[in-house]
N, C-alpha and C. Protein backbone atom coordinates (compact mmCIF):
# COMPACT_ATOMS: atom_id res chain seq x y z
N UNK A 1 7.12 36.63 -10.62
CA UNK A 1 8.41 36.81 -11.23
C UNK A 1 8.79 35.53 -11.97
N UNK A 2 9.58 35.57 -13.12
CA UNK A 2 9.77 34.45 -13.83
C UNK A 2 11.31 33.98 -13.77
N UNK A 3 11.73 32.90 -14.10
CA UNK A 3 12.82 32.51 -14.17
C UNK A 3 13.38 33.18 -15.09
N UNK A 4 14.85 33.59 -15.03
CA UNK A 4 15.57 33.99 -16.13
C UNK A 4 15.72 32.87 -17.00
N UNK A 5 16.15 33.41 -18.46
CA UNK A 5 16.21 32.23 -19.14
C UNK A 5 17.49 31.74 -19.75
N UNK A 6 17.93 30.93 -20.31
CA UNK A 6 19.29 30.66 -20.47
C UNK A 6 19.84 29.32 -20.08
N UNK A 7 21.12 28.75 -20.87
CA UNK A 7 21.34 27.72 -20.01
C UNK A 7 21.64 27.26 -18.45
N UNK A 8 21.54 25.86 -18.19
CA UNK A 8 21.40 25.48 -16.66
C UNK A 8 22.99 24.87 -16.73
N UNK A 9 23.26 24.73 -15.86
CA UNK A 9 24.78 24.57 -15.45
C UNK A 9 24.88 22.79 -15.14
N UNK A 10 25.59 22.25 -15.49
CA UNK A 10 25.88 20.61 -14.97
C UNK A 10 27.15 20.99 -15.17
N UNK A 11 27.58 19.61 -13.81
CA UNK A 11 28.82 18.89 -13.60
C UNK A 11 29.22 17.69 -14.14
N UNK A 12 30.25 17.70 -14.88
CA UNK A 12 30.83 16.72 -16.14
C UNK A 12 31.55 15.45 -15.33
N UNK A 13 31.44 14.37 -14.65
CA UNK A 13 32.12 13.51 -14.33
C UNK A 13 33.49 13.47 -14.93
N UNK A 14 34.74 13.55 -14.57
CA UNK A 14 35.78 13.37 -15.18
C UNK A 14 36.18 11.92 -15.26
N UNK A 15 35.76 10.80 -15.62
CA UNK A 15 36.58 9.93 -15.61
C UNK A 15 37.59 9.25 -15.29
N UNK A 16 38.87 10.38 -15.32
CA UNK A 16 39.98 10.04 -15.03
C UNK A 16 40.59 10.13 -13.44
N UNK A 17 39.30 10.54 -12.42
CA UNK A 17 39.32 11.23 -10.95
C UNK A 17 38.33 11.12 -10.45
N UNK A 18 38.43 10.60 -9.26
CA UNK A 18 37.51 10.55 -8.31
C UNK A 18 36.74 11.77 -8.12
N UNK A 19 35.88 11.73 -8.59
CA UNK A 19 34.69 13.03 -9.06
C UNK A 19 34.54 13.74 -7.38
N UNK A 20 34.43 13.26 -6.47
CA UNK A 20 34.22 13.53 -4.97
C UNK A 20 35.49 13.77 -4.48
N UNK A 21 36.90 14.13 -5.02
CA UNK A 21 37.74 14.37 -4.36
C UNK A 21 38.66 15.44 -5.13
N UNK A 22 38.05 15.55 -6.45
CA UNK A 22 39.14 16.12 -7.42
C UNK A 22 38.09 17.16 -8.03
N UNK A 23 39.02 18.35 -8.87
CA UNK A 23 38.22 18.97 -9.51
C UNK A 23 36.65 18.43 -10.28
N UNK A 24 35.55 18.75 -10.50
CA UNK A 24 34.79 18.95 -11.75
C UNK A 24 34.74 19.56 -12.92
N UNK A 25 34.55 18.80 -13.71
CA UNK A 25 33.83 20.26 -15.17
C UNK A 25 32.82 20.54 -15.09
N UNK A 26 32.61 21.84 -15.41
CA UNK A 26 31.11 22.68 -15.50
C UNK A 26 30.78 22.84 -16.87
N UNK A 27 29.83 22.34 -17.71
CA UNK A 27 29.32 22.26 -18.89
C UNK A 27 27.82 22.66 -18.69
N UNK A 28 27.64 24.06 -18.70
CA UNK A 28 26.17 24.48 -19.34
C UNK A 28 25.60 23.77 -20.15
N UNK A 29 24.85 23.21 -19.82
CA UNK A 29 23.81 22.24 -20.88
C UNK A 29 23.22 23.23 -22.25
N UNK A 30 23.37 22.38 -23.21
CA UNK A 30 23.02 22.93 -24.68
C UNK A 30 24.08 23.16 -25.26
N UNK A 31 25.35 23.45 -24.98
CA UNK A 31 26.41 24.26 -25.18
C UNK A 31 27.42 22.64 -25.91
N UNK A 32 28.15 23.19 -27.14
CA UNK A 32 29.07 22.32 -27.26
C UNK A 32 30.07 21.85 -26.51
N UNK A 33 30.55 20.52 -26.55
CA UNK A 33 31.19 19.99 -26.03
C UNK A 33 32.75 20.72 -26.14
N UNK A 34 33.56 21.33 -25.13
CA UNK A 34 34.81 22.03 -26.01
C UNK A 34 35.92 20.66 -26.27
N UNK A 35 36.45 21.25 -27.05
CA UNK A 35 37.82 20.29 -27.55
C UNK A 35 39.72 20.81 -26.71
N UNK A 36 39.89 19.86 -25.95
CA UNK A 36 41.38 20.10 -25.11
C UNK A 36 41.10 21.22 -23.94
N UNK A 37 39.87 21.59 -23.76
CA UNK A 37 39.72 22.32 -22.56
C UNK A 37 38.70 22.65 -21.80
N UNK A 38 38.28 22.98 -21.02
CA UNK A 38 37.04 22.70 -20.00
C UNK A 38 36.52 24.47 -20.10
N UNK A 39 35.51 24.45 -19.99
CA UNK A 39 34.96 26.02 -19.73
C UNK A 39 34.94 26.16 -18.44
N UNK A 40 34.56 25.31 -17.92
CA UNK A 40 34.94 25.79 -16.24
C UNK A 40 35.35 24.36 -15.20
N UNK A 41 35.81 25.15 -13.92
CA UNK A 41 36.04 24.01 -12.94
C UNK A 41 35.61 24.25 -11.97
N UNK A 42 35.35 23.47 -11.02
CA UNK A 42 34.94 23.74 -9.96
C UNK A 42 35.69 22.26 -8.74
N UNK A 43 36.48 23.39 -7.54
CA UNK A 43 37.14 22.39 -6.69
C UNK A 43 37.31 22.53 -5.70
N UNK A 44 37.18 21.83 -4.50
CA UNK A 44 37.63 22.52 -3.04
C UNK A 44 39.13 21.99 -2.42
N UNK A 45 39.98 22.54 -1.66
CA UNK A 45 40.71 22.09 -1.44
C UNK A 45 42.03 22.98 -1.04
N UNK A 46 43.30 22.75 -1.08
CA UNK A 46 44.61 23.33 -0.93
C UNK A 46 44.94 23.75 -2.60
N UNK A 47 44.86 25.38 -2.66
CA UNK A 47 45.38 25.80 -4.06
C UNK A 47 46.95 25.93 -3.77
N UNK A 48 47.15 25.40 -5.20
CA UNK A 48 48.44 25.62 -5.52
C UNK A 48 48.72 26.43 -7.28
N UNK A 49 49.54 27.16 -7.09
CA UNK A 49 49.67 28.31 -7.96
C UNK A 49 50.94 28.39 -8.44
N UNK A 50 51.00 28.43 -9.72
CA UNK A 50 52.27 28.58 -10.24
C UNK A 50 52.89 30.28 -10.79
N UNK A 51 53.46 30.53 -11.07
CA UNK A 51 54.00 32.17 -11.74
C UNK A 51 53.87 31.90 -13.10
N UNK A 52 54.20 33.25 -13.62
CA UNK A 52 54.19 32.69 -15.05
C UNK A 52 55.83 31.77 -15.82
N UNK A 53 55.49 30.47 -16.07
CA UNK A 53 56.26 29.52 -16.40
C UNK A 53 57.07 29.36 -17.86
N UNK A 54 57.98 29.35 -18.25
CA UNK A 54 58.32 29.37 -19.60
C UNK A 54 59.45 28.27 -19.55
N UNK A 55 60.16 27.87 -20.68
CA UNK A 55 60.45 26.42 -21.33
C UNK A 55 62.08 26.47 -20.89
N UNK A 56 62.46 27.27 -20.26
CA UNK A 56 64.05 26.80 -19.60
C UNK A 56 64.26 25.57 -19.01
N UNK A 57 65.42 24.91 -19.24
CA UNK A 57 65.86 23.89 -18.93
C UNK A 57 66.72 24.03 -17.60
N UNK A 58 67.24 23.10 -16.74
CA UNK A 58 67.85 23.66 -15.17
C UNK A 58 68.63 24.38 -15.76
N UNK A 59 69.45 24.35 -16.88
CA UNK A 59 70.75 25.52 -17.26
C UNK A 59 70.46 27.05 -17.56
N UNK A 60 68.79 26.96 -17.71
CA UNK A 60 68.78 28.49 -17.80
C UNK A 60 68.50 28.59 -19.40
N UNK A 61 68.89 27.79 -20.44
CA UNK A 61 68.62 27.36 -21.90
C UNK A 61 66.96 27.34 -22.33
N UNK A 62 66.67 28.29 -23.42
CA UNK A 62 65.56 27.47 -24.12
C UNK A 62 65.66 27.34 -25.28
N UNK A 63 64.70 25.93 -25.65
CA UNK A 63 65.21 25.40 -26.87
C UNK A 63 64.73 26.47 -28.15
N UNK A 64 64.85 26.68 -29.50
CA UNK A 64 64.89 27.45 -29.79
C UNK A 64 63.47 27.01 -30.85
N UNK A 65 62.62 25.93 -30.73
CA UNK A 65 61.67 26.02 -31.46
C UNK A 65 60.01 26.11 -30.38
N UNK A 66 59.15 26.42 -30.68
CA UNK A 66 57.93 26.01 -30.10
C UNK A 66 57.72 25.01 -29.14
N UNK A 67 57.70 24.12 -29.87
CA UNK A 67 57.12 22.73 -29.59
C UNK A 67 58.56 22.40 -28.47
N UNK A 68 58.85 22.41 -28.71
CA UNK A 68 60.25 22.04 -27.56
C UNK A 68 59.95 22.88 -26.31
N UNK A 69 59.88 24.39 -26.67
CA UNK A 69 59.53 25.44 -25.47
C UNK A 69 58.46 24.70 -24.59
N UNK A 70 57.10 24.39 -25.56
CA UNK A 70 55.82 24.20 -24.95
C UNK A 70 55.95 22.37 -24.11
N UNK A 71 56.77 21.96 -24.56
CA UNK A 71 57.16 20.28 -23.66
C UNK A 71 57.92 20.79 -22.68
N UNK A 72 58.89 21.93 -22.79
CA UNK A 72 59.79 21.67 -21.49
C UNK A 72 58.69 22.72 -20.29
N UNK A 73 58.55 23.76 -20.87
CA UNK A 73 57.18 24.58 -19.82
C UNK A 73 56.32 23.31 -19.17
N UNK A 74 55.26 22.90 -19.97
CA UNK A 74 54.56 21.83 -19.49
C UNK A 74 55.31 20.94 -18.47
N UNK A 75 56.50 20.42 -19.16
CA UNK A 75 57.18 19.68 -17.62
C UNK A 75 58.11 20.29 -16.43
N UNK A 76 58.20 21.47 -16.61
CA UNK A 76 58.56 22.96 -15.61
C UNK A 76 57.30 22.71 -14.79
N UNK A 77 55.90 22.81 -15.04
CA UNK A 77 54.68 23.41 -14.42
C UNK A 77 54.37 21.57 -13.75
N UNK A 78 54.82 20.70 -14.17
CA UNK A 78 54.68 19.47 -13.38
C UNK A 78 55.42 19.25 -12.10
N UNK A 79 56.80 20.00 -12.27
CA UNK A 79 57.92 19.68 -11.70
C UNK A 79 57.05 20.72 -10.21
N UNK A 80 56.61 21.60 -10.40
CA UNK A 80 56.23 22.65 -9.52
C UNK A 80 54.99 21.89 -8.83
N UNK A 81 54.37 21.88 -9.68
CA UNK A 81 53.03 20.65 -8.84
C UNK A 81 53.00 19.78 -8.17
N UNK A 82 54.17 19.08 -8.11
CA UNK A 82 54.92 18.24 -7.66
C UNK A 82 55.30 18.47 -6.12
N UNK A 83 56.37 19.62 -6.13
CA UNK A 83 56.51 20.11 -4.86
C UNK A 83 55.51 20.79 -4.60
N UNK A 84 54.06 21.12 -4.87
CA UNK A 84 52.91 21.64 -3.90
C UNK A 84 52.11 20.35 -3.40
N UNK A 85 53.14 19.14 -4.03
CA UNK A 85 51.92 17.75 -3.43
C UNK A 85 50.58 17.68 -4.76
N UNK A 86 51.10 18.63 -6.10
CA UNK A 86 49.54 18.27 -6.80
C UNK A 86 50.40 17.67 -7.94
N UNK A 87 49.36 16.95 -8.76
CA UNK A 87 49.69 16.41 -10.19
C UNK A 87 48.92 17.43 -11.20
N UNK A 88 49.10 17.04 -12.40
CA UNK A 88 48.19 17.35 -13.44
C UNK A 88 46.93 17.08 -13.45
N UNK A 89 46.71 15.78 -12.66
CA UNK A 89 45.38 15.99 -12.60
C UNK A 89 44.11 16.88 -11.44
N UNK A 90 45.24 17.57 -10.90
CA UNK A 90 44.61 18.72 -9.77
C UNK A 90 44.67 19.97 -10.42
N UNK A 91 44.73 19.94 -11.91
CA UNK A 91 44.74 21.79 -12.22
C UNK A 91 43.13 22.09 -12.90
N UNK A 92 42.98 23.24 -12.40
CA UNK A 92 41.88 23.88 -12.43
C UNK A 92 42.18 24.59 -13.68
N UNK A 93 42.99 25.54 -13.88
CA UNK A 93 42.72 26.39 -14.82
C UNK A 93 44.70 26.54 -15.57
N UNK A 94 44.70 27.06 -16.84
CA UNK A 94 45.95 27.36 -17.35
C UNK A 94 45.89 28.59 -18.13
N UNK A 95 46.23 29.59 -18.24
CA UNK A 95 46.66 31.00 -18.96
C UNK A 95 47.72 30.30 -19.79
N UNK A 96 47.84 30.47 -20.94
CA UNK A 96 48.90 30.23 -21.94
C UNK A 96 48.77 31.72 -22.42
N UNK A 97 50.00 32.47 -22.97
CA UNK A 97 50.50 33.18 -23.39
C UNK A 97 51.95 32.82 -24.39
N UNK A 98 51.40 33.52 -25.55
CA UNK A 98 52.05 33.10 -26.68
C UNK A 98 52.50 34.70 -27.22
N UNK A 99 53.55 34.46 -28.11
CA UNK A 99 54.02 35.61 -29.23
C UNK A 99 53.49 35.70 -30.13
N UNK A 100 53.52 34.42 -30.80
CA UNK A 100 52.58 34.50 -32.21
C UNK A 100 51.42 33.16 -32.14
N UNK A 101 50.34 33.77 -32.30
CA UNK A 101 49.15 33.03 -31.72
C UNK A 101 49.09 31.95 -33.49
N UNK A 102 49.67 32.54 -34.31
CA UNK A 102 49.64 31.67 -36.00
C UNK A 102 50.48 30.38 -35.65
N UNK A 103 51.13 30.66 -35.04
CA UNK A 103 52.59 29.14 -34.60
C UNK A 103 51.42 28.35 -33.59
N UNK A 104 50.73 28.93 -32.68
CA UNK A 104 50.16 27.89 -31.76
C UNK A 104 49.03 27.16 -33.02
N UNK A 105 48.63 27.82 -33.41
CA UNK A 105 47.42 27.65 -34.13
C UNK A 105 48.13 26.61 -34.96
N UNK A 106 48.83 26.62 -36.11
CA UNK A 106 49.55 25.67 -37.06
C UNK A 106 50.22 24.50 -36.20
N UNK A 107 50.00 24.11 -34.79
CA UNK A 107 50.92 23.71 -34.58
C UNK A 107 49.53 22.88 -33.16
N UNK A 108 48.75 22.97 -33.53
CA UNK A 108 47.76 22.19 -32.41
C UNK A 108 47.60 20.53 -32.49
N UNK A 109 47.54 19.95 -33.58
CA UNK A 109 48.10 18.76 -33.20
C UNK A 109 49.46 17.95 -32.38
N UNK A 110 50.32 18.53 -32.67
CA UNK A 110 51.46 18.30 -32.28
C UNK A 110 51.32 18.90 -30.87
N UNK A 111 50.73 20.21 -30.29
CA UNK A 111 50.74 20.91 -29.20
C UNK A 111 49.91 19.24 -28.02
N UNK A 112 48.48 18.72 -28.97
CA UNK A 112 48.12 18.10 -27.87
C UNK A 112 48.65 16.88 -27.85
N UNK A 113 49.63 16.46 -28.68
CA UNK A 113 50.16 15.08 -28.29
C UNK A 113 50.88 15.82 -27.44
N UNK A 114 51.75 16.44 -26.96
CA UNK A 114 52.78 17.20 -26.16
C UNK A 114 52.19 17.31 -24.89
N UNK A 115 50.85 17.97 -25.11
CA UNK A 115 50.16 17.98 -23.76
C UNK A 115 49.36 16.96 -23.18
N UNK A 116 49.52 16.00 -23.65
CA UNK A 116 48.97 14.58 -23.32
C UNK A 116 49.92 13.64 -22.73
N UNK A 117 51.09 13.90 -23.52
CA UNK A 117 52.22 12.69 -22.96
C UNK A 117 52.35 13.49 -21.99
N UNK A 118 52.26 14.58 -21.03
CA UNK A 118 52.81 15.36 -19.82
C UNK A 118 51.80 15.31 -18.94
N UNK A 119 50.46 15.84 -19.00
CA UNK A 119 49.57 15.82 -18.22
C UNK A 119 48.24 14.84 -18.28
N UNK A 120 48.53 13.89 -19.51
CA UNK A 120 47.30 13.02 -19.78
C UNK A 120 46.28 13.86 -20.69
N UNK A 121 45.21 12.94 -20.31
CA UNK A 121 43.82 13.61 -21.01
C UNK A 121 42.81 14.61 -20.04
N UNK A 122 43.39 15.42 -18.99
CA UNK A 122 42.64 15.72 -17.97
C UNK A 122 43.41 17.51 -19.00
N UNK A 123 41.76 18.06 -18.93
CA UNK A 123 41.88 19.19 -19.83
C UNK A 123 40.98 19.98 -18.63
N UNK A 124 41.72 21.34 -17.95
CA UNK A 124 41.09 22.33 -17.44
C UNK A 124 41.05 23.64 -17.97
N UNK A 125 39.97 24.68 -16.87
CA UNK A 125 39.78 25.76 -18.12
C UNK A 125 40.85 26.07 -18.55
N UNK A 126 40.81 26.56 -19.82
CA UNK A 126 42.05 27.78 -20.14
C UNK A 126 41.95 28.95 -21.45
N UNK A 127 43.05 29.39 -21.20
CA UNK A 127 43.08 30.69 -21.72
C UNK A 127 44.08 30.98 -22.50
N UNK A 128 43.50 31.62 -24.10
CA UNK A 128 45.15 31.94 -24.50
C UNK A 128 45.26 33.10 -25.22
N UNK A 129 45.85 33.59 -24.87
CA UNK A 129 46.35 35.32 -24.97
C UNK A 129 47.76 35.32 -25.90
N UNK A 130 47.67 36.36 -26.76
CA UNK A 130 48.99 36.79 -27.31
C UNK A 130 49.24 38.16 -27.12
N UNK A 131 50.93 38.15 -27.30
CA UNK A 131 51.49 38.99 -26.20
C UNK A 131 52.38 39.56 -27.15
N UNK A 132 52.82 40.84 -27.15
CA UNK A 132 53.79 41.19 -28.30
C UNK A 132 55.07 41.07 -27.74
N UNK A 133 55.14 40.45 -26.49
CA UNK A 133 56.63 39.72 -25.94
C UNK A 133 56.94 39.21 -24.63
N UNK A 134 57.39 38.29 -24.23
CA UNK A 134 57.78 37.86 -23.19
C UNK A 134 58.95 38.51 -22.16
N UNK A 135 59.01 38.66 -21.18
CA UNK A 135 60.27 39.23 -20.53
C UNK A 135 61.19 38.22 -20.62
N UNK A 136 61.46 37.01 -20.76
CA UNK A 136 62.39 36.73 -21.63
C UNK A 136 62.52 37.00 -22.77
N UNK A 137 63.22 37.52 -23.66
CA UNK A 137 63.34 37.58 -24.92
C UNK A 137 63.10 36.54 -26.07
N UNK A 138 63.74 35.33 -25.73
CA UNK A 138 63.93 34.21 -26.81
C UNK A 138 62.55 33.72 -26.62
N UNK A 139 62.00 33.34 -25.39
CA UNK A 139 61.09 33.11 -25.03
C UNK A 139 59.48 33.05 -25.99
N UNK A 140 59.01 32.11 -26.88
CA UNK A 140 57.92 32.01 -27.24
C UNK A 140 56.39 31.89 -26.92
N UNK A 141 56.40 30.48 -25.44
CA UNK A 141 55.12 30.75 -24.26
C UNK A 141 55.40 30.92 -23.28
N UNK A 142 54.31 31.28 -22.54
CA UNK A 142 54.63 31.58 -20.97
C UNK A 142 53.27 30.88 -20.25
N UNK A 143 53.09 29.84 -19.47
CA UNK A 143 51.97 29.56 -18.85
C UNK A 143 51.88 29.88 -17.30
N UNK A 144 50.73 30.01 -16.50
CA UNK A 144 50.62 30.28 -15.25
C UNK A 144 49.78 28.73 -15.36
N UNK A 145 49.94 28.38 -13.57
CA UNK A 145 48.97 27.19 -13.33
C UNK A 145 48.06 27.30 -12.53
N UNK A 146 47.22 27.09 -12.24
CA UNK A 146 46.13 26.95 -10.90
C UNK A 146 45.49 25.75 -10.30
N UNK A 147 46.23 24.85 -9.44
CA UNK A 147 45.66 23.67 -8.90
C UNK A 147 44.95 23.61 -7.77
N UNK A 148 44.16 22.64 -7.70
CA UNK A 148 43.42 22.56 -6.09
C UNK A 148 44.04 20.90 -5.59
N UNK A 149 44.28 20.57 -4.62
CA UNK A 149 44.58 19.55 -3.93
C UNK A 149 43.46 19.45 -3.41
N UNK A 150 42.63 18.13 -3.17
CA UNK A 150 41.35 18.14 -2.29
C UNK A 150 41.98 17.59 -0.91
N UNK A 151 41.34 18.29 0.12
CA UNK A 151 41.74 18.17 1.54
C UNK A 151 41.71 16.59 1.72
């Protein structure tokens, strides 16, 4: 019987984390390097899980452009990590959900300085889906989180 064929799987040292205590990246060898996000993770530990998150302020307010939505979400989904005991640098994976996927798209530079000043340079998998609406109404993204705390 022969080996299947295809790429072999490696673990990406993260730099920014104690590689033995914190998530990994999984980078199939051969495969490009991705840009702002990881194809996979791999982590053991205490998960912590967020709902789906959107850009209200404690008053219940969201601001009425993008980029404002997507800074205050991002620091909504910190504030939550926070009380599970994890940071940004314990997330495994992120679902982003958008209305209009043309605004994220026109708007990706600015998206990763936003997501850099909040969570750093620590990029896990993710995902982004458009949605023909949010159950909030005004509402533009919606993210879910998935962290691991290592024991």
């Amino acid at each position: 019987m022969t080996a299947p064929k295809g790429p072999t799987l490696s673990v990406v040292p993260n730099p920014k984390t104690d590689t033995s205590s914190g998530p990994q990246v999984l980078q199939p060898s051969g495969w490009p390097m991705p840009k702002g996000y990881a194809n996979g993770m791999a982590a053991d530990g205490r998960l912590v899980v967020t709902g789906g998150v959107i850009g209200w302020d404690t008053q219940g307010h969201l601001a009425p452009d993008f980029i404002a939505q997507v800074r205050q979400t991002l620091s909504n989904i910190s504030e939550i990590l926070a009380e599970g005991g994890a940071g940004p640098q314990h997330l495994v994976r992120l679902t982003w959900y958008v209305v209009d996927i043309e605004e994220y798209l026109a708007s990706l530079k600015e998206l990763g300085r936003v997501y850099r000043e909040i969570f750093g340079a620590h990029y896990p998998a993710m995902a982004l889906v458009q949605v023909v609406r949010l159950v909030e109404k005004a509402a533009r993204v919606e993210i879910e989180a998935t962290a691991v705390v290592p024991r």
